[in-house]
C-alpha atoms as a PDB file:
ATOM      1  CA  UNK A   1     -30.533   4.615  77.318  1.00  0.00           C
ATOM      2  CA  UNK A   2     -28.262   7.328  76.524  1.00  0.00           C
ATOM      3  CA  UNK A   3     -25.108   8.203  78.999  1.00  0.00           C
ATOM      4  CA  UNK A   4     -23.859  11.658  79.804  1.00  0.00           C
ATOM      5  CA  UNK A   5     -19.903  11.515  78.636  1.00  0.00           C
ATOM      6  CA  UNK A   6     -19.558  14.381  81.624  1.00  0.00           C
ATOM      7  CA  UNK A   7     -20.835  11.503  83.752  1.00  0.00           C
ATOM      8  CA  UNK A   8     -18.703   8.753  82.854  1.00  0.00           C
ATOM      9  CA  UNK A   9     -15.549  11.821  83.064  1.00  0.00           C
ATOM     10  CA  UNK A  10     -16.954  12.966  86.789  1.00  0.00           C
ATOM     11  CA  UNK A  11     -16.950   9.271  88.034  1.00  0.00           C
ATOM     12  CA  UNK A  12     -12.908   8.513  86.504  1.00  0.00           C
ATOM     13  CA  UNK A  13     -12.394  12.122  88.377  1.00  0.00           C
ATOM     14  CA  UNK A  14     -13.812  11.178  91.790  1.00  0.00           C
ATOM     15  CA  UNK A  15     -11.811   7.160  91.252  1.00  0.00           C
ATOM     16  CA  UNK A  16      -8.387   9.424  90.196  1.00  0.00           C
ATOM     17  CA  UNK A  17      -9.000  11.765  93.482  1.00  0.00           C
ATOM     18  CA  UNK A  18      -9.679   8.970  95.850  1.00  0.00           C
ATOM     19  CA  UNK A  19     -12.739  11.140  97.793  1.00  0.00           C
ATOM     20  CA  UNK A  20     -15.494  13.253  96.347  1.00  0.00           C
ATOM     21  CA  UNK A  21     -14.343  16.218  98.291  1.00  0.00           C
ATOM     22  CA  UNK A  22     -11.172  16.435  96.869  1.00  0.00           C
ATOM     23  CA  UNK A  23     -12.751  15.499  92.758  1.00  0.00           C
ATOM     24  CA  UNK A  24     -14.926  18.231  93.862  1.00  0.00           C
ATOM     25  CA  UNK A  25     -11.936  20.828  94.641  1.00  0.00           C
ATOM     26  CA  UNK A  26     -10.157  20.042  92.002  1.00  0.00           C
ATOM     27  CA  UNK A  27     -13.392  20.244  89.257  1.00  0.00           C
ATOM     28  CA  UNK A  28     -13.930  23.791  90.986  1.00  0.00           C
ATOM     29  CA  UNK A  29     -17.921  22.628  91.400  1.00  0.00           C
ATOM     30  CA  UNK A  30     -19.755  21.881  94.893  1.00  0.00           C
ATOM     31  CA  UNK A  31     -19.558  18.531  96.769  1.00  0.00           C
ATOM     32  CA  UNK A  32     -23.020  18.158  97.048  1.00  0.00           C
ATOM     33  CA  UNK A  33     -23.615  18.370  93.067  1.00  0.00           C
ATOM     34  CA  UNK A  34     -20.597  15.930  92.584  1.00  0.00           C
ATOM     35  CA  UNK A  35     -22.405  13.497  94.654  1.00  0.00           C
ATOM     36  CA  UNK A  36     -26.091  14.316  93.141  1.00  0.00           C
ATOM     37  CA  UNK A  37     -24.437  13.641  89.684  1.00  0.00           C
ATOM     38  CA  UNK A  38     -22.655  10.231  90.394  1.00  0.00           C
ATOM     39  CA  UNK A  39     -25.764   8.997  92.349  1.00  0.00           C
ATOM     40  CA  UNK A  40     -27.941  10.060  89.017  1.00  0.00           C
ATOM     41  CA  UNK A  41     -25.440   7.628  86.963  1.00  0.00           C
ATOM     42  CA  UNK A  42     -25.680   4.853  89.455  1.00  0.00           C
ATOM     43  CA  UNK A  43     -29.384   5.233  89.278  1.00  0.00           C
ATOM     44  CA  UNK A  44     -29.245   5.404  85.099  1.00  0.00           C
ATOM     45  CA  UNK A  45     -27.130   2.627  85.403  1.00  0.00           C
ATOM     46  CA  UNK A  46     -29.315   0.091  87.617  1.00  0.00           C
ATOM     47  CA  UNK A  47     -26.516  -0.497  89.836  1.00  0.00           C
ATOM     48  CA  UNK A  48     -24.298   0.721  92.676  1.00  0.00           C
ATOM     49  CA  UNK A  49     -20.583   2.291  90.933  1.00  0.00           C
ATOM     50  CA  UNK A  50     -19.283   3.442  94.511  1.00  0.00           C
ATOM     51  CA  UNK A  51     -19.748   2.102  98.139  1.00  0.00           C
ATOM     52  CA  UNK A  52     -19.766   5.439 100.417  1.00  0.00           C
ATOM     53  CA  UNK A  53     -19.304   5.619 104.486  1.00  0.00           C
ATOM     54  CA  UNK A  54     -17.625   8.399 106.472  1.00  0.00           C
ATOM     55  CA  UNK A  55     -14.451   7.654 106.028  1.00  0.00           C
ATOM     56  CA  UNK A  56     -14.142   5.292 103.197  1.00  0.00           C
ATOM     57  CA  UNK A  57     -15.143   4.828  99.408  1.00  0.00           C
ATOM     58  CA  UNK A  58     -15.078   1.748  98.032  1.00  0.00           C
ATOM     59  CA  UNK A  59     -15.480   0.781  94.063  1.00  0.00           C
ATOM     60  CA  UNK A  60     -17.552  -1.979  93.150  1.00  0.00           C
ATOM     61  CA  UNK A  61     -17.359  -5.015  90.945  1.00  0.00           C
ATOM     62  CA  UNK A  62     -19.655  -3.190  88.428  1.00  0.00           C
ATOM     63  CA  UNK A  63     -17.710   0.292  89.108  1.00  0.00           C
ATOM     64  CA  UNK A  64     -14.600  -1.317  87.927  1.00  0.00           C
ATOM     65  CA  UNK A  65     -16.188  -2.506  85.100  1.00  0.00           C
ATOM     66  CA  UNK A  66     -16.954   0.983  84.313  1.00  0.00           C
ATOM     67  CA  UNK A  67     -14.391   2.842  85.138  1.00  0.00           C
ATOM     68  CA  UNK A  68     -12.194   1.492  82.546  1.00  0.00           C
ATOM     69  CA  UNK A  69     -15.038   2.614  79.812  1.00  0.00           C
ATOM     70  CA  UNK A  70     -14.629   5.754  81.984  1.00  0.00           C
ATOM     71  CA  UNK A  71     -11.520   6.528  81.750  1.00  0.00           C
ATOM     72  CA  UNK A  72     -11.046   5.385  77.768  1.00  0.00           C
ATOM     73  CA  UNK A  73     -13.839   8.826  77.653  1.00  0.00           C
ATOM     74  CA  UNK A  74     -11.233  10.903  79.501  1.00  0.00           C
ATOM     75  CA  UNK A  75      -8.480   9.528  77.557  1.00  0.00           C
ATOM     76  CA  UNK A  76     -10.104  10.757  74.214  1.00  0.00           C
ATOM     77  CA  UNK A  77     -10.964  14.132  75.825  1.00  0.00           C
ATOM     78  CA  UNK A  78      -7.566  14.996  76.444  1.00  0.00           C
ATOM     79  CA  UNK A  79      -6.236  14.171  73.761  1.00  0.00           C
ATOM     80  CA  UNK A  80      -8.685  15.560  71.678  1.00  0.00           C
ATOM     81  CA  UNK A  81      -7.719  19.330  73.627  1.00  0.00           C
ATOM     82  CA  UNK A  82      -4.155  18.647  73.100  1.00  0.00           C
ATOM     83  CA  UNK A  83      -4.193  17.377  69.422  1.00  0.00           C
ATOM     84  CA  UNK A  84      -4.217  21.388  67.989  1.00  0.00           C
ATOM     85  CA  UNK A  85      -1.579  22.275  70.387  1.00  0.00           C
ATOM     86  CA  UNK A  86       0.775  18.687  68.809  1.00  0.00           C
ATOM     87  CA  UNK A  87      -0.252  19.852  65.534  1.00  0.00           C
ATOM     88  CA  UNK A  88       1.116  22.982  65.295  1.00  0.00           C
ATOM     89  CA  UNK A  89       4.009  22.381  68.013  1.00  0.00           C
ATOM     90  CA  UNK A  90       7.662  22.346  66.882  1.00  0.00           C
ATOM     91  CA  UNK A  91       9.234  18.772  67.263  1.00  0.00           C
ATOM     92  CA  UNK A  92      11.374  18.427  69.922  1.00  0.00           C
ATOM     93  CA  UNK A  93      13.325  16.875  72.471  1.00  0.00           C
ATOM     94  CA  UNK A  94      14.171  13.602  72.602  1.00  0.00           C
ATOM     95  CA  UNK A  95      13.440  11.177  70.590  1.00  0.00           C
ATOM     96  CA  UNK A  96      14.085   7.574  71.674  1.00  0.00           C
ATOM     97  CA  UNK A  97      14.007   4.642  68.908  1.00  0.00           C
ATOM     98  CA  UNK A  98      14.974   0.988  68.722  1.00  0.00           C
ATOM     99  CA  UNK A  99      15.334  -0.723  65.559  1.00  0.00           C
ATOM    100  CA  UNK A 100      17.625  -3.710  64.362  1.00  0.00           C
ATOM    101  CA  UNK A 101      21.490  -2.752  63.411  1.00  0.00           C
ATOM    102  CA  UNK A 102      21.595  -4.248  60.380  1.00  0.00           C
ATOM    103  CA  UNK A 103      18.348  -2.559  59.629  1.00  0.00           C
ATOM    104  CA  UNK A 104      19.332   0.532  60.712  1.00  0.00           C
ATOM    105  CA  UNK A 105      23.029   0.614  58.438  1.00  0.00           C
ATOM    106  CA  UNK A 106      21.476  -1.081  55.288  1.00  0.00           C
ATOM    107  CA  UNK A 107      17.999   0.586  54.790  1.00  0.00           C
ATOM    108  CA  UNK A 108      17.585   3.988  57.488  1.00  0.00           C
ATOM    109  CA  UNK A 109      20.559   6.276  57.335  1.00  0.00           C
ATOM    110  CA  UNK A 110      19.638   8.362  54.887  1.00  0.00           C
ATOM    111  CA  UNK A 111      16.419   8.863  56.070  1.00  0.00           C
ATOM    112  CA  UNK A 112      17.681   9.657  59.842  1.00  0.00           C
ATOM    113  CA  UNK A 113      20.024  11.848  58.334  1.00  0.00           C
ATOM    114  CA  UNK A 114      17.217  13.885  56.796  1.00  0.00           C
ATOM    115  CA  UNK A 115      14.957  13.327  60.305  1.00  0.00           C
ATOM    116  CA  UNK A 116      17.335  15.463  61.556  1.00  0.00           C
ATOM    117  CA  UNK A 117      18.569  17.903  59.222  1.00  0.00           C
ATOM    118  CA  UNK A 118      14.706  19.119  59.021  1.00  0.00           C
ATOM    119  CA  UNK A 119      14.009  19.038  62.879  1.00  0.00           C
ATOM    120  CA  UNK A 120      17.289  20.048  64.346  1.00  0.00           C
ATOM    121  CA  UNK A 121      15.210  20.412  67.972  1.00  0.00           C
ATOM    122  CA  UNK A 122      14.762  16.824  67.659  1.00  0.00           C
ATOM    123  CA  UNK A 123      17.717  14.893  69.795  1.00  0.00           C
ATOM    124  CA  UNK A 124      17.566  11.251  68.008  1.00  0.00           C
ATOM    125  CA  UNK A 125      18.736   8.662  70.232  1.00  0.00           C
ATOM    126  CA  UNK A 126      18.952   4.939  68.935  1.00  0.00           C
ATOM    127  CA  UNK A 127      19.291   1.735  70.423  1.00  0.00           C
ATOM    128  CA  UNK A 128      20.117  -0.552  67.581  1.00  0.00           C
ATOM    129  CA  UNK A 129      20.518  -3.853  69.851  1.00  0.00           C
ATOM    130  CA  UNK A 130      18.590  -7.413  69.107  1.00  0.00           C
ATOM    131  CA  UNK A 131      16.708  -7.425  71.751  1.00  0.00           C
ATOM    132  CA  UNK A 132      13.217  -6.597  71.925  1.00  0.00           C
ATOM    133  CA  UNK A 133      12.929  -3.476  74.108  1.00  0.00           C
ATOM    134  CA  UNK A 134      10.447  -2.861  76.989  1.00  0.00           C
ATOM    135  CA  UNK A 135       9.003   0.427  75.097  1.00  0.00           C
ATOM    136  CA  UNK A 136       6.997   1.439  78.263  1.00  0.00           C
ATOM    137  CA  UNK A 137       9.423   0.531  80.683  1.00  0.00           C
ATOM    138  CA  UNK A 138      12.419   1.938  79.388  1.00  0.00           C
ATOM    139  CA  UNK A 139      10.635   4.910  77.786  1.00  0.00           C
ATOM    140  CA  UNK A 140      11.114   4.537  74.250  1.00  0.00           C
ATOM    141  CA  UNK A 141       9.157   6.422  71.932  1.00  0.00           C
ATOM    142  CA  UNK A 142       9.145   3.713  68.503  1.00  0.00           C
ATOM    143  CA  UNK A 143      10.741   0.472  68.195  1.00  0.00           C
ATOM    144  CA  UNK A 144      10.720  -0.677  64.645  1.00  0.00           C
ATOM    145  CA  UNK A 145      10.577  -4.794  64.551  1.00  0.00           C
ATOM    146  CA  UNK A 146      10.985  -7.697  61.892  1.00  0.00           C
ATOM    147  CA  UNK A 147       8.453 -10.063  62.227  1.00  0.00           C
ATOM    148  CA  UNK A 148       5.328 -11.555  63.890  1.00  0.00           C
ATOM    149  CA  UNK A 149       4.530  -8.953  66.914  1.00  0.00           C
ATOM    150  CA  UNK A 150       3.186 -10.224  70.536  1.00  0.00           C
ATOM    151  CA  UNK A 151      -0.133  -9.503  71.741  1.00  0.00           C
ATOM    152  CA  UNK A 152       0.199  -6.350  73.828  1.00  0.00           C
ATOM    153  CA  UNK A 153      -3.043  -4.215  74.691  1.00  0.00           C
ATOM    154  CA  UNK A 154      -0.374  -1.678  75.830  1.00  0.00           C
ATOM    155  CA  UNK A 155       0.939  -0.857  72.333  1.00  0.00           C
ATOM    156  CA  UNK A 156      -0.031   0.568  69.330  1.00  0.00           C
ATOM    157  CA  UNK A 157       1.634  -0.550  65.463  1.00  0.00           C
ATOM    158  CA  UNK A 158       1.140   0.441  62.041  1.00  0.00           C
ATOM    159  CA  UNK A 159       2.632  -2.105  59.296  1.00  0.00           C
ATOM    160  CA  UNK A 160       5.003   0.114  57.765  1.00  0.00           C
ATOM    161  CA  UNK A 161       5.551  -2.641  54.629  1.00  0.00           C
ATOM    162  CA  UNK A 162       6.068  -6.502  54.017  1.00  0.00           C
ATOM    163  CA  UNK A 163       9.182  -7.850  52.421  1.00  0.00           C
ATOM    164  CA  UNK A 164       9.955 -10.632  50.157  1.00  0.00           C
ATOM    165  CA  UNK A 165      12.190 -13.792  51.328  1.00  0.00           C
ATOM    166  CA  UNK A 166      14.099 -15.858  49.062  1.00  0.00           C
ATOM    167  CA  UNK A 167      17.133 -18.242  48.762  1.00  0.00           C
ATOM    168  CA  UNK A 168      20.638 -16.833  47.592  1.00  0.00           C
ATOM    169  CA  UNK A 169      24.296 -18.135  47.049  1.00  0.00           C
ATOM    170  CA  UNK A 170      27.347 -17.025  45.382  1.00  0.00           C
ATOM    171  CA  UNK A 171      28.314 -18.470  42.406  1.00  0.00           C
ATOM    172  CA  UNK A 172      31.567 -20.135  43.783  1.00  0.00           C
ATOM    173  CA  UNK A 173      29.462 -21.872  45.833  1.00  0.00           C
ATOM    174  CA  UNK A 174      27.140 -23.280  43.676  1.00  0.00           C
ATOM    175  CA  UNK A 175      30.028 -24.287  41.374  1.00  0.00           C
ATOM    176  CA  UNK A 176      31.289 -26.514  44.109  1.00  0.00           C
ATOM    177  CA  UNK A 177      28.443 -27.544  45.287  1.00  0.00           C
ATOM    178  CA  UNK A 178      25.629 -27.674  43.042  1.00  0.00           C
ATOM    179  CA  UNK A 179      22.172 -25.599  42.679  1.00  0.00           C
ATOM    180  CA  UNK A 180      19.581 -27.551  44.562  1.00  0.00           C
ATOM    181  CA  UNK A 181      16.431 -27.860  42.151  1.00  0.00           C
ATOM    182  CA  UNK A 182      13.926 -29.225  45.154  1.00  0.00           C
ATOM    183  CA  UNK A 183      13.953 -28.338  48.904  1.00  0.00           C
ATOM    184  CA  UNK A 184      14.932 -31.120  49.896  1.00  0.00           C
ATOM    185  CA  UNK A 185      17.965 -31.089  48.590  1.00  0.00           C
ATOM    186  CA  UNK A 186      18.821 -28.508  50.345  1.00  0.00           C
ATOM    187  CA  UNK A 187      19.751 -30.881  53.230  1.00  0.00           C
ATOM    188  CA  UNK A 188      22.517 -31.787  51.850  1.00  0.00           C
ATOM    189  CA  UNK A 189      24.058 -28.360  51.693  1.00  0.00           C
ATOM    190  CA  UNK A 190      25.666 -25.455  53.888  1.00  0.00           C
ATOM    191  CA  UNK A 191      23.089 -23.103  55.175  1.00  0.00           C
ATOM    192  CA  UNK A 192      23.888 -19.903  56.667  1.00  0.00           C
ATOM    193  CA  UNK A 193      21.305 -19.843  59.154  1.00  0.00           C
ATOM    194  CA  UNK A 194      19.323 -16.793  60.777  1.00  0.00           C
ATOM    195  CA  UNK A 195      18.967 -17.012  64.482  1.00  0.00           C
ATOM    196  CA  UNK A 196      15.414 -16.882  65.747  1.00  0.00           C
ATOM    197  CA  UNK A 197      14.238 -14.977  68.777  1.00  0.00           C
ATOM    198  CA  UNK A 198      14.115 -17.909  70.892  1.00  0.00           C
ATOM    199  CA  UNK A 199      17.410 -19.050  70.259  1.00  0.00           C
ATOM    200  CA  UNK A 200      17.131 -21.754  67.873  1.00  0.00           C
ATOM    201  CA  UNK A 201      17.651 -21.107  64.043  1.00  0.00           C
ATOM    202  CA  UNK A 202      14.794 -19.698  61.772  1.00  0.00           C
ATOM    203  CA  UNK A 203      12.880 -23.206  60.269  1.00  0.00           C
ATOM    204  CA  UNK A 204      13.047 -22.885  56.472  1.00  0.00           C
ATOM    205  CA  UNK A 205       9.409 -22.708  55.260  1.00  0.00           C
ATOM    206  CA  UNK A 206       8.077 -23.143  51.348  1.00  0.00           C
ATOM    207  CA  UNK A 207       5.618 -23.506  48.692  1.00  0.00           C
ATOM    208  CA  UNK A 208       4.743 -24.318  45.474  1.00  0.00           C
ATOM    209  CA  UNK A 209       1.299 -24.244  44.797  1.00  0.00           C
ATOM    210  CA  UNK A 210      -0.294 -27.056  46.755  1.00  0.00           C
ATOM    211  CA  UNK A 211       3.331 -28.871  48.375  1.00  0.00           C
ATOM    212  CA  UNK A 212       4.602 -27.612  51.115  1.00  0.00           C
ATOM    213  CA  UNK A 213       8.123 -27.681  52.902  1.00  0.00           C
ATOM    214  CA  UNK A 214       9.782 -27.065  55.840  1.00  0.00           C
ATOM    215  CA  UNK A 215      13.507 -28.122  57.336  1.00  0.00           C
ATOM    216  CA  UNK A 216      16.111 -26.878  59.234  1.00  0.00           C
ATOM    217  CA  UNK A 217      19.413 -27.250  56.834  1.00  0.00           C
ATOM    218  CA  UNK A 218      23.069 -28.207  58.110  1.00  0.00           C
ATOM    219  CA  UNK A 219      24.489 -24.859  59.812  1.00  0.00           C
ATOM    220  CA  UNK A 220      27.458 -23.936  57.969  1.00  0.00           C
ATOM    221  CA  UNK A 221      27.202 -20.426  60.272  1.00  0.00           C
ATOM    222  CA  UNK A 222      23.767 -19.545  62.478  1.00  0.00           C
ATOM    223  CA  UNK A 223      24.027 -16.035  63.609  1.00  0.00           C
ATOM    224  CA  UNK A 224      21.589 -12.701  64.824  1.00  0.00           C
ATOM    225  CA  UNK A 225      22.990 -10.401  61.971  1.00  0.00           C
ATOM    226  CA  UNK A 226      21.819 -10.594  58.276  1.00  0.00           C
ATOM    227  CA  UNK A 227      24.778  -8.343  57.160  1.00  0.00           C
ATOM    228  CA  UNK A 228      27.261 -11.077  58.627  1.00  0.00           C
ATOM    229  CA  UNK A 229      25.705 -14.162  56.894  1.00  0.00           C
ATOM    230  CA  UNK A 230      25.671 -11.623  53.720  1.00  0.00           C
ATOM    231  CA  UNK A 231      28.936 -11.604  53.543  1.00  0.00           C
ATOM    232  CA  UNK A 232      29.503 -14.987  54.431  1.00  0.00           C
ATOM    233  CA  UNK A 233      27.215 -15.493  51.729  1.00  0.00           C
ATOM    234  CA  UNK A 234      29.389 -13.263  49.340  1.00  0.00           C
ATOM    235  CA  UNK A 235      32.417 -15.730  50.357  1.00  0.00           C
ATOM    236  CA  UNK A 236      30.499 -18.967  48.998  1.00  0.00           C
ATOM    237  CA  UNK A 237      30.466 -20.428  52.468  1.00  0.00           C
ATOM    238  CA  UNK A 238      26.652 -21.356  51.704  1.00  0.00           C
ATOM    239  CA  UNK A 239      23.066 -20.557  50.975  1.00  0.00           C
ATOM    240  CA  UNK A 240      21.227 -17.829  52.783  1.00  0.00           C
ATOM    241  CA  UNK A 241      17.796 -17.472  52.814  1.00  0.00           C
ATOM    242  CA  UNK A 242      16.891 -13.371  53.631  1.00  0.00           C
ATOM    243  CA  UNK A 243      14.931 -10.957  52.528  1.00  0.00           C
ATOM    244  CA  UNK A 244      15.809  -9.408  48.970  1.00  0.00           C
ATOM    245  CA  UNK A 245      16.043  -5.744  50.355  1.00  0.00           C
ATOM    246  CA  UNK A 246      18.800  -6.372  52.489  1.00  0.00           C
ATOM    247  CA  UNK A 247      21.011  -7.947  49.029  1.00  0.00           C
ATOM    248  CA  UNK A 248      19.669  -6.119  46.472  1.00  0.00           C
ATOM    249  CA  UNK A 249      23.086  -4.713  45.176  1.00  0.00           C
ATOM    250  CA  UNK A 250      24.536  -7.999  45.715  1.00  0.00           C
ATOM    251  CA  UNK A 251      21.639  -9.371  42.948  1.00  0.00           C
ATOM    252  CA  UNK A 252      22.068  -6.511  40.865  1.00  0.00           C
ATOM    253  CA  UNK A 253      25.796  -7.042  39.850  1.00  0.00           C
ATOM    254  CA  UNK A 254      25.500 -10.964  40.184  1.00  0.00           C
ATOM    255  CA  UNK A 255      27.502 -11.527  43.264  1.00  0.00           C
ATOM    256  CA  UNK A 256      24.566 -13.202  44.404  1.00  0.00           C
ATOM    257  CA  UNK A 257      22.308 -15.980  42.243  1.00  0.00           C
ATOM    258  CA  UNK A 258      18.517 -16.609  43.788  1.00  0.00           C
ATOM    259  CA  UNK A 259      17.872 -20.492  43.640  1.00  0.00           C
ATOM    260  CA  UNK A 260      14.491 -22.658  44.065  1.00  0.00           C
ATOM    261  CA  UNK A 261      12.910 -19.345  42.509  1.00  0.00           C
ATOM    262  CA  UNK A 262       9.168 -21.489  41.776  1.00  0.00           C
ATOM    263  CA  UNK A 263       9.384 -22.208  46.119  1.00  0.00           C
ATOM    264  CA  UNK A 264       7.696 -19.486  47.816  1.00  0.00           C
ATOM    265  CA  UNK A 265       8.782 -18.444  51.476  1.00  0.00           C
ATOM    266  CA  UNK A 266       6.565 -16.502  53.785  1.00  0.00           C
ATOM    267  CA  UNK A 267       6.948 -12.860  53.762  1.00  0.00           C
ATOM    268  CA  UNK A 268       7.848 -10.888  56.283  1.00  0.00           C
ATOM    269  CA  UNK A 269       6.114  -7.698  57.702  1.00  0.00           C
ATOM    270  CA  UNK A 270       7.645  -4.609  58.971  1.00  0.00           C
ATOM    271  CA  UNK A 271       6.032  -2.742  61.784  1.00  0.00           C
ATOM    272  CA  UNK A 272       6.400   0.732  64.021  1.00  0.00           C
ATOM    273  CA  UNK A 273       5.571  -0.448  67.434  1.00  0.00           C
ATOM    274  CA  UNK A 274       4.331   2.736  69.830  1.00  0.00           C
ATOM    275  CA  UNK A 275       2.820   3.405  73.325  1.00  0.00           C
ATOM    276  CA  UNK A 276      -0.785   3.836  72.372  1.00  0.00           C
ATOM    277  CA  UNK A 277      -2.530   5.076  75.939  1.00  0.00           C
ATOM    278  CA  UNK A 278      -0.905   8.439  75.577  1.00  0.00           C
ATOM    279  CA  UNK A 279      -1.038  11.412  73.358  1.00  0.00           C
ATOM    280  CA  UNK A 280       1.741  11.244  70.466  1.00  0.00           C
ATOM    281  CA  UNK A 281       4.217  13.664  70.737  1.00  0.00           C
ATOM    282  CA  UNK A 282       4.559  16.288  68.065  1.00  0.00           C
ATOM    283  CA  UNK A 283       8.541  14.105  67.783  1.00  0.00           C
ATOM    284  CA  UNK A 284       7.043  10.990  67.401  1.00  0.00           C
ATOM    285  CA  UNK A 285       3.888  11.848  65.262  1.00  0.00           C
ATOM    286  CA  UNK A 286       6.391  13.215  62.189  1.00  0.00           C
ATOM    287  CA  UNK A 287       8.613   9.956  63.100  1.00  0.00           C
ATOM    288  CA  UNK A 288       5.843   8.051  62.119  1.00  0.00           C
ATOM    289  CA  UNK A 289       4.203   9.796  59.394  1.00  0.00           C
ATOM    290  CA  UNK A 290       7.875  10.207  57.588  1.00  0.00           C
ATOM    291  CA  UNK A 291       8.772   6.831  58.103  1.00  0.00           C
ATOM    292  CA  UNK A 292       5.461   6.041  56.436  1.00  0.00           C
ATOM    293  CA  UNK A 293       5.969   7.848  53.615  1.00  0.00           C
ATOM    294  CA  UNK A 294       9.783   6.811  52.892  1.00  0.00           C
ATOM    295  CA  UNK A 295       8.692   3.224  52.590  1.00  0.00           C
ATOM    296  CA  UNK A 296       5.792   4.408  50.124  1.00  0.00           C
ATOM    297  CA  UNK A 297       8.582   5.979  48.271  1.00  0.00           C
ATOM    298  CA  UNK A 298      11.160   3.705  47.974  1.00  0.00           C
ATOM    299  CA  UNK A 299      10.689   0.478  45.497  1.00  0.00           C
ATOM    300  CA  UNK A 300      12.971  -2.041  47.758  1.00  0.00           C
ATOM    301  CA  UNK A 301       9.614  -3.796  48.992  1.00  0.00           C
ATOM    302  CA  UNK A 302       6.538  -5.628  47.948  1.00  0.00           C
ATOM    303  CA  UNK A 303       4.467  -2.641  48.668  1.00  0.00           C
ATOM    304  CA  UNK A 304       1.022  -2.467  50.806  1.00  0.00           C
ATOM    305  CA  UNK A 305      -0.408  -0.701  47.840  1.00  0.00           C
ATOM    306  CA  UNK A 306      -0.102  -3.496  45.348  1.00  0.00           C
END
């Protein structure tokens, strides 16, 4: 059995209108063949979409069922009319984008600074808070997050890269205190802990090989911003477990030593979060594709390509 996309489109039209007389004004064809064509696709179909008096129409079970196929058609038609137009359209307006502070300061401004030096009708507007912003609700455009990401059919992501995690201290501090040479040893040190979403520090997880290990360690300091237990880390007030692209200077000139370097820890991905049920704008499409690109380019992760 093969379906007539124009069917599926006229049946989302007459739901979206609410009568057949007004789908049929507004698709500029008669009443009458509105209603011959949506009776044809019940009768294709083996089953009532629409229950019709006088005065009312009434989906169906099966309808529903439907309609959301239906309207997915629609969906791809108009955005398959606009795409040329986004293509070739100028970026512009504005451009709404949540990402983490720390993030933002230690790894982005140099590329926002060239976002907007090449699209200077592009108004960039950031919201560099913890929280995890209602993108739909609050009409953001991109949220870049850290992490595991939530089920939502509402959203769209593309991993934009994965970085490593490892174990670091300052030298002072390990000269007081020790290097640890198994994990759990590490319970008997100061950790400088990274606050999870929920509210409760970040569990340390590792392996090697076939063991496995996971603790909480003593909080010397538990806090939301990597850059703050960096520097408490810098001061030798204890070992911080973080992702190498956030220290990397710090490793470079030795103000930072990585310990338990034959423990793995889990890796952590970094995604660009989007409302996928609409057409991209032209703003958001060169976000993307630029962001993309810029962590292709730059060596400070374990790369997708590898």
């Amino acid at each position: 059995m093969q379906l007539e996309a124009n069917d599926l489109l006229l049946f989302a039209r007459v739901i979206e209108e609410g009568s057949f007389s007004k789908a049929a004004d507004r698709l500029a064809m008669p009443k009458s063949s509105l209603s011959r064509r949506i009776s044809a696709l019940e009768t294709q179909l083996g089953e009532r979409l629409l229950l019709r008096t006088t005065r009312q129409l009434t989906i169906t079970d099966f309808g529903q069922s439907v309609l959301q196929h239906a309207q997915q058609v629609q969906d791809e038609v108009e955005a398959t009319l606009a795409l040329t137009h986004h293509r070739q359209a100028q970026p512009s307006g504005r451009l709404r984008v949540s990402m983490p502070g720390d993030f933002a300061n230690r790894q982005m401004s140099d590329f926002l600074s060239s976002l907007i030096q090449t699209y200077p009708a592009i108004s960039l507007e950031l919201d560099l808070s913890p929280r995890r912003v209602d993108l739909i609700g609050e009409n953001f455009d991109v949220a870049i997050r850290i992490g595991d990401l939530p089920d939502d059919a509402s959203l769209a992501a593309r991993r934009l890269t994965v970085f490593k995690v490892g174990l670091y201290a300052a030298p002072s501090y390990l000269e007081k205190r020790g290097t640890p040479t198994e994990p759990e040893a590490l319970m008997e040190h100061d950790a400088l802990r990274l606050l999870g979403r929920n509210g409760e520090p970040a569990p340390w997880k590792m392996t090697r090989s076939e063991e496995q290990w996971e603790g909480i360690p003593p909080g010397r300091a538990t806090a939301n911003s990597p850059d703050l237990l960096t520097r408490l880390a810098l001061n030798g007030d204890g070992i911080l477990m973080l992702s190498d692209t956030f220290i990397r200077p710090y490793l470079e000139n030795g103000a930072l030593i990585p310990i338990l370097t034959d423990w793995q820890l889990p890796s952590i991905n970094v995604w660009a979060v989007f409302p996928g049920r609409r057409l991209m704008p032209a703003r958001t499409r060169v976000f993307l594709d630029r962001l993309q690109a810029e962590f292709e380019r730059v060596p400070c992760a374990q790369s997708l390509m590898d």
